[in-house]
Protein backbone atom coordinates (compact mmCIF):
# COMPACT_ATOMS: atom_id res chain seq x y z
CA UNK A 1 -1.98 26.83 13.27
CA UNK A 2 -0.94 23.73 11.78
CA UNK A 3 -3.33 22.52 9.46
CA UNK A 4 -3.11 19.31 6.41
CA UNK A 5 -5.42 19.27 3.63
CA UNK A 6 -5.16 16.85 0.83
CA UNK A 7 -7.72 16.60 -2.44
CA UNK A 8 -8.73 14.34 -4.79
CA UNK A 9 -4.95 12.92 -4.27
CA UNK A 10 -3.75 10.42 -6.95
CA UNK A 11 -0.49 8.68 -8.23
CA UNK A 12 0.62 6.82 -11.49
CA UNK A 13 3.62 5.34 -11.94
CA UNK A 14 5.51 3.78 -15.12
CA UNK A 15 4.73 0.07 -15.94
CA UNK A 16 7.36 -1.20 -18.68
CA UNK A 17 6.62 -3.84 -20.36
CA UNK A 18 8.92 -5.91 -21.83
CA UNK A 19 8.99 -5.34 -26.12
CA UNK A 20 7.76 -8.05 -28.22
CA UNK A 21 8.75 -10.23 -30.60
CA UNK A 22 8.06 -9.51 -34.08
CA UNK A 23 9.27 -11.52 -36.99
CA UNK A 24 10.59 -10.50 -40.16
CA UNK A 25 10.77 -13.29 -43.17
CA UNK A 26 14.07 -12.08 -44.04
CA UNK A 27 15.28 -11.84 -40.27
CA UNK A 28 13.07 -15.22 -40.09
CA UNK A 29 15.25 -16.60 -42.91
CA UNK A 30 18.37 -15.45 -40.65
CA UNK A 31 17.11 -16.95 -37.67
CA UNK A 32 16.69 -13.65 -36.37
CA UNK A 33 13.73 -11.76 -34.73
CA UNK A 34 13.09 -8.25 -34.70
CA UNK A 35 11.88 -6.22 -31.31
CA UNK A 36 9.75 -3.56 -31.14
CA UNK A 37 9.63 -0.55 -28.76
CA UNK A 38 9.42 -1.75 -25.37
CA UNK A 39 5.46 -0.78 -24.18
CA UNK A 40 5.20 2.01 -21.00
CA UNK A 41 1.92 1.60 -19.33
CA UNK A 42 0.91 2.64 -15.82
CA UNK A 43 -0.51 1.27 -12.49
CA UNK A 44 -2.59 3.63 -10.52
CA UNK A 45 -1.36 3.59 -6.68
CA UNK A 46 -3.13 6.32 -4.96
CA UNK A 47 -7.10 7.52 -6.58
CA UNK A 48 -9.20 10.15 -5.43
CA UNK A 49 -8.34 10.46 -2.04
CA UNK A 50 -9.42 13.65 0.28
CA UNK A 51 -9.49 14.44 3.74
CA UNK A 52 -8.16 17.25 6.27
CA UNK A 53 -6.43 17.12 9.20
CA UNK A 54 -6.87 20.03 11.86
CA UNK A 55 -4.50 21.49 14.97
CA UNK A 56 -5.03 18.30 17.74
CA UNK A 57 -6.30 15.75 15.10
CA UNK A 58 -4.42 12.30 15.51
CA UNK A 59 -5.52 10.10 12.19
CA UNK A 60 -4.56 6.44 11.74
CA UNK A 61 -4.79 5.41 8.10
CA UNK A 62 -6.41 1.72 7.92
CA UNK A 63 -5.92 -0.67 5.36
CA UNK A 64 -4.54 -3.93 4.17
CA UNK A 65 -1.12 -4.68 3.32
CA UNK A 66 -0.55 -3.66 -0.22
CA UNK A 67 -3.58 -1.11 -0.02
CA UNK A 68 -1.15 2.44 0.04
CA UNK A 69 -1.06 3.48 3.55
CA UNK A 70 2.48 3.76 3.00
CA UNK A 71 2.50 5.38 -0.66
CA UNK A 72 0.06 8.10 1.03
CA UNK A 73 2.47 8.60 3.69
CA UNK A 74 5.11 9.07 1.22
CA UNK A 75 3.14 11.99 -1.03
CA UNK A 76 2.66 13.31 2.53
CA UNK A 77 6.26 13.93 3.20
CA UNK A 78 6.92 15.12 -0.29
CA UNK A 79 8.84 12.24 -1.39
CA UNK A 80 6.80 11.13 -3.88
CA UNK A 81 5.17 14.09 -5.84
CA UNK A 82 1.42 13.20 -6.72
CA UNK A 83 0.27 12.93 -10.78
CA UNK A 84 -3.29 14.52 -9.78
CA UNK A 85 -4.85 16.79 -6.91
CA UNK A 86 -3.00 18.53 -4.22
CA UNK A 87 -1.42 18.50 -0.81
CA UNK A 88 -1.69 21.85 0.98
CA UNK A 89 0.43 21.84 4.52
CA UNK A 90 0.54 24.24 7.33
CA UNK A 91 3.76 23.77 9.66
CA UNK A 92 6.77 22.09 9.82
CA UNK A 93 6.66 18.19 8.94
CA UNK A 94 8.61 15.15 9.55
CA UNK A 95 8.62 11.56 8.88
CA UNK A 96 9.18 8.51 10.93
CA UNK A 97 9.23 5.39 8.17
CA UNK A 98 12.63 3.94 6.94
CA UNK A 99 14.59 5.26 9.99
CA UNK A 100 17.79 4.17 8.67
CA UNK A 101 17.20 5.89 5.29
CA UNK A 102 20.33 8.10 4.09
CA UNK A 103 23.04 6.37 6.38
CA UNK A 104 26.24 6.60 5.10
CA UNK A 105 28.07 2.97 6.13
CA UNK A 106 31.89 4.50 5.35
CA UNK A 107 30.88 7.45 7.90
CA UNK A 108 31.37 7.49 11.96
CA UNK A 109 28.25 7.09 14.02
CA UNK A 110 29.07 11.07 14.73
CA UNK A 111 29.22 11.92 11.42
CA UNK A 112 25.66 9.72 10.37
CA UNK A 113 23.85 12.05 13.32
CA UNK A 114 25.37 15.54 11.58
CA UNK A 115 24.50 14.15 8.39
CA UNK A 116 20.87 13.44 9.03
CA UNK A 117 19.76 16.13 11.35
CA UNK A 118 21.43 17.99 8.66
CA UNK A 119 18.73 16.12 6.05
CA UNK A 120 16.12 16.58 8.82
CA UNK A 121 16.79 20.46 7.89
CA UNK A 122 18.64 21.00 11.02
CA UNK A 123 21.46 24.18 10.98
CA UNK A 124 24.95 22.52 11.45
CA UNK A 125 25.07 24.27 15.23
CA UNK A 126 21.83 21.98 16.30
CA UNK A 127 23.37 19.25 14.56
CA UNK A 128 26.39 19.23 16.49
CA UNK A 129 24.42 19.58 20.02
CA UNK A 130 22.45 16.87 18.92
CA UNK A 131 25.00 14.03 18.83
CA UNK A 132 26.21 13.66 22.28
CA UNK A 133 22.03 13.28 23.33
CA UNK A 134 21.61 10.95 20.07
CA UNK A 135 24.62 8.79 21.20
CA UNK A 136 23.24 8.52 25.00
CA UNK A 137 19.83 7.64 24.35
CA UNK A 138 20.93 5.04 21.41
CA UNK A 139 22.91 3.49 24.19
CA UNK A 140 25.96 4.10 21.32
CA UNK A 141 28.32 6.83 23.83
CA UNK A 142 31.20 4.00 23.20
CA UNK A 143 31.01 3.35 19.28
CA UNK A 144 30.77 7.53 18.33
CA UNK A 145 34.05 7.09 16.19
CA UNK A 146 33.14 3.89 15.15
CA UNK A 147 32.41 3.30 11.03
CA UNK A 148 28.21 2.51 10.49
CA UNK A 149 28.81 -0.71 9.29
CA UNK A 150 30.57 -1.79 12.45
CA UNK A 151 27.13 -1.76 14.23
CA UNK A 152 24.40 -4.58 14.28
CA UNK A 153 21.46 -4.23 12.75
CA UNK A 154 19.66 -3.05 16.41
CA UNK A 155 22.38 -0.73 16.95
CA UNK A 156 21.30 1.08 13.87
CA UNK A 157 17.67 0.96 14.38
CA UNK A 158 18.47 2.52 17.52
CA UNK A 159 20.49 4.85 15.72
CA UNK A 160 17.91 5.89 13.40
CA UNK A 161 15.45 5.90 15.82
CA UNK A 162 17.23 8.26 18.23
CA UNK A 163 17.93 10.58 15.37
CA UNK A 164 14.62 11.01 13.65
CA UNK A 165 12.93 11.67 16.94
CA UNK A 166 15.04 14.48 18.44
CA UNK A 167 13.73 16.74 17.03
CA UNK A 168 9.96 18.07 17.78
CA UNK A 169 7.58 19.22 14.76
CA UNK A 170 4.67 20.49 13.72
CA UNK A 171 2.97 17.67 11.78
CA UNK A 172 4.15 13.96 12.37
CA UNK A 173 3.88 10.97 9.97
CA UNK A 174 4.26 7.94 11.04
CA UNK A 175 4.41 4.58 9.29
CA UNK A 176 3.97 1.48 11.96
CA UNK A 177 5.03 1.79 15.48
CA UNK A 178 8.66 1.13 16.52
CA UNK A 179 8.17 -3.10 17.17
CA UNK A 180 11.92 -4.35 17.15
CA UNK A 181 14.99 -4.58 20.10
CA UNK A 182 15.38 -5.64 23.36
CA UNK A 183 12.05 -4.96 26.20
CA UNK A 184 14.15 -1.74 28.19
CA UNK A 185 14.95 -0.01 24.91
CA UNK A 186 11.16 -0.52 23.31
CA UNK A 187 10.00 1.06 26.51
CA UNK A 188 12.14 3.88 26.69
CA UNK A 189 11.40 4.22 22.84
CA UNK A 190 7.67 3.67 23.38
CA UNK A 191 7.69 6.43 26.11
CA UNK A 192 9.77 8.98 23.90
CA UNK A 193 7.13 8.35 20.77
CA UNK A 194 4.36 8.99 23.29
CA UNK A 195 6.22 12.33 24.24
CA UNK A 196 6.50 13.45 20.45
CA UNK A 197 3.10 12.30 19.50
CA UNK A 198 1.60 14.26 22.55
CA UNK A 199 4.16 17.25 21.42
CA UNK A 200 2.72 17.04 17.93
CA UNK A 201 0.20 19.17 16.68
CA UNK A 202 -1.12 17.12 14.22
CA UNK A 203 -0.28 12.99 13.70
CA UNK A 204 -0.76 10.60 11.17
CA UNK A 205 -0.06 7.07 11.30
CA UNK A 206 0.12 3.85 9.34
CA UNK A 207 -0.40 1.21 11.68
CA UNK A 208 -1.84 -2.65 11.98
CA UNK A 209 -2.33 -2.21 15.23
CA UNK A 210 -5.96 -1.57 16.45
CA UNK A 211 -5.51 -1.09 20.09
CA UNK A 212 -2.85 1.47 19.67
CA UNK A 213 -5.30 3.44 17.41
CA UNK A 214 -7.76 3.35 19.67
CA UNK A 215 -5.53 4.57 22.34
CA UNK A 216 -3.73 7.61 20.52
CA UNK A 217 -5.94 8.99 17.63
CA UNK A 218 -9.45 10.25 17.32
CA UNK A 219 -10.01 9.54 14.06
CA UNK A 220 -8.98 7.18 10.88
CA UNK A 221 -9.42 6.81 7.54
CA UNK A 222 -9.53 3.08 5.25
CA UNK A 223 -7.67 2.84 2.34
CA UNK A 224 -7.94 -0.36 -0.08
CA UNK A 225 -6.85 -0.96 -3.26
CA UNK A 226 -5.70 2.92 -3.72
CA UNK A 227 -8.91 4.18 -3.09
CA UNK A 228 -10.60 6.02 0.01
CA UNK A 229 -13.15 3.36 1.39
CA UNK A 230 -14.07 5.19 4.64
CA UNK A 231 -12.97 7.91 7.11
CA UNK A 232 -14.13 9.22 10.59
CA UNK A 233 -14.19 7.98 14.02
CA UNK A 234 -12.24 5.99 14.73
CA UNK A 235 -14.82 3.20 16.03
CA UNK A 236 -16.87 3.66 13.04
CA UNK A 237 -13.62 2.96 10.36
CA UNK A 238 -12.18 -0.16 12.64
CA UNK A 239 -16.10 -1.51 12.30
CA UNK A 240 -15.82 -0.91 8.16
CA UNK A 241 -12.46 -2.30 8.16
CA UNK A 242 -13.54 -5.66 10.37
CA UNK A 243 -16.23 -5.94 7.93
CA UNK A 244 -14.33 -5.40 4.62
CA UNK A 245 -11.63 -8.04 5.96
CA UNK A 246 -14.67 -10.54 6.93
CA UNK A 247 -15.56 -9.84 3.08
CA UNK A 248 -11.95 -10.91 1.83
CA UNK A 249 -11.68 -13.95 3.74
CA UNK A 250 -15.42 -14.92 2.29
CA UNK A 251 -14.56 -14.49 -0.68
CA UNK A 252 -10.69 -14.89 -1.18
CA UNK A 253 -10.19 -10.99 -2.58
């Protein structure tokens, strides 16, 4: 069974500050100035966070801009590897965030759909079945030979967007809903997330978007400022969240 558990989860990362001046009275006497080592200090992203995700859950993670919905995505997926606690995962995982992440521009369109589902972990055989589907549903059938950077900017969102979801898995993290392109291909796109969500054993999603996480998961957590603030249904969390932004605006934090 597919099962997510993460504990007291937590991320530093390097801070450099820039060196200071120090002065000499000989350099002084130059006109010079000496520097000293350049500082390293860290900023804390991610603190203390813990919760578990079972076979069926659907989790939205809640939270401000800036507040690391989107650095906890990134530990999910293994990107980012955590300083402290522990991320223990049961089934195959897969991440829909920067869609056009490891495009090659100089390549063909064909060649950018082996290359990724080759990423995505896909054997070269799948790979290769997979680009004549890709193309069709990326409305793309007549630019296949085509270099990447021949294509617009929707082209390759529908690119990347084709690609990353052709493939069904276990565990699916998801950071904002797919906003951007023409009304038919958002609705064809909407309905083919709905099909992987639904496909999904387990989903968990960074969104702004309170309807939609009322309508797909049963429960969320809050995130602010790094820290866990709140998790459980997902009424409960939207109520703590409403109330924590109400606090902000009050008091300009």
């Amino acid at each position: 069974m597919a099962h997510l558990k993460v504990e007291n989860l937590g991320l530093d990362v390097p801070l450099y500050v820039h060196a200071e001046r120090t002065t000499n009275s000989w350099l002084a006497a130059l006109g010079g100035a000496a520097l000293s080592s350049p500082k390293r200090e860290f900023v804390t992203l991610l603190d203390g966070v813990s919760f578990e995700a079972n076979e069926g859950d659907r989790i939205a993670i809640i939270g401000r801009n800036g507040a690391g919905k989107s650095t906890l995505l990134q530990l999910l997926t293994g990107a980012y590897q955590p300083t402290r606690g522990s991320i223990d995962v049961d089934g195959t995982r897969h991440a829909l965030m920067n869609m056009s992440l490891g495009f090659n521009p100089e390549a063909t369109v064909a060649e950018n759909i082996l290359l990724r589902g080759a990423a995505m972990g896909s054997p070269l055989a799948y790979a290769r079945e997979m680009v004549r589907p890709v193309l069709e549903f990326a409305e793309l059938g007549e630019k296949s030979n085509h270099r990447l950077r021949t294509l617009s900017s929707g082209q390759r969102m529908r690119l990347g967007f084709a690609i990353s979801t052709s493939v069904q898995h276990d565990i699916m993290l998801l950071d904002e809903w797919i906003g951007t392109g023409d009304a038919e291909f958002i609705e064809k796109a909407t309905t083919r997330m709905m099909d992987r969500v639904g496909g999904s054993k387990i989903v968990i999603m960074a969104t702004h978007s309170l309807s939609l996480i009322r309508r797909t998961c049963n429960r969320a957590i809050l995130i602010d400022r790094g820290q866990l603030k709140g998790r459980g249904s997902v009424d409960r969390v939207v109520r703590k969240y409403k109330d924590m932004m109400a606090r902000h605006a009050r008091h300009g934090t």
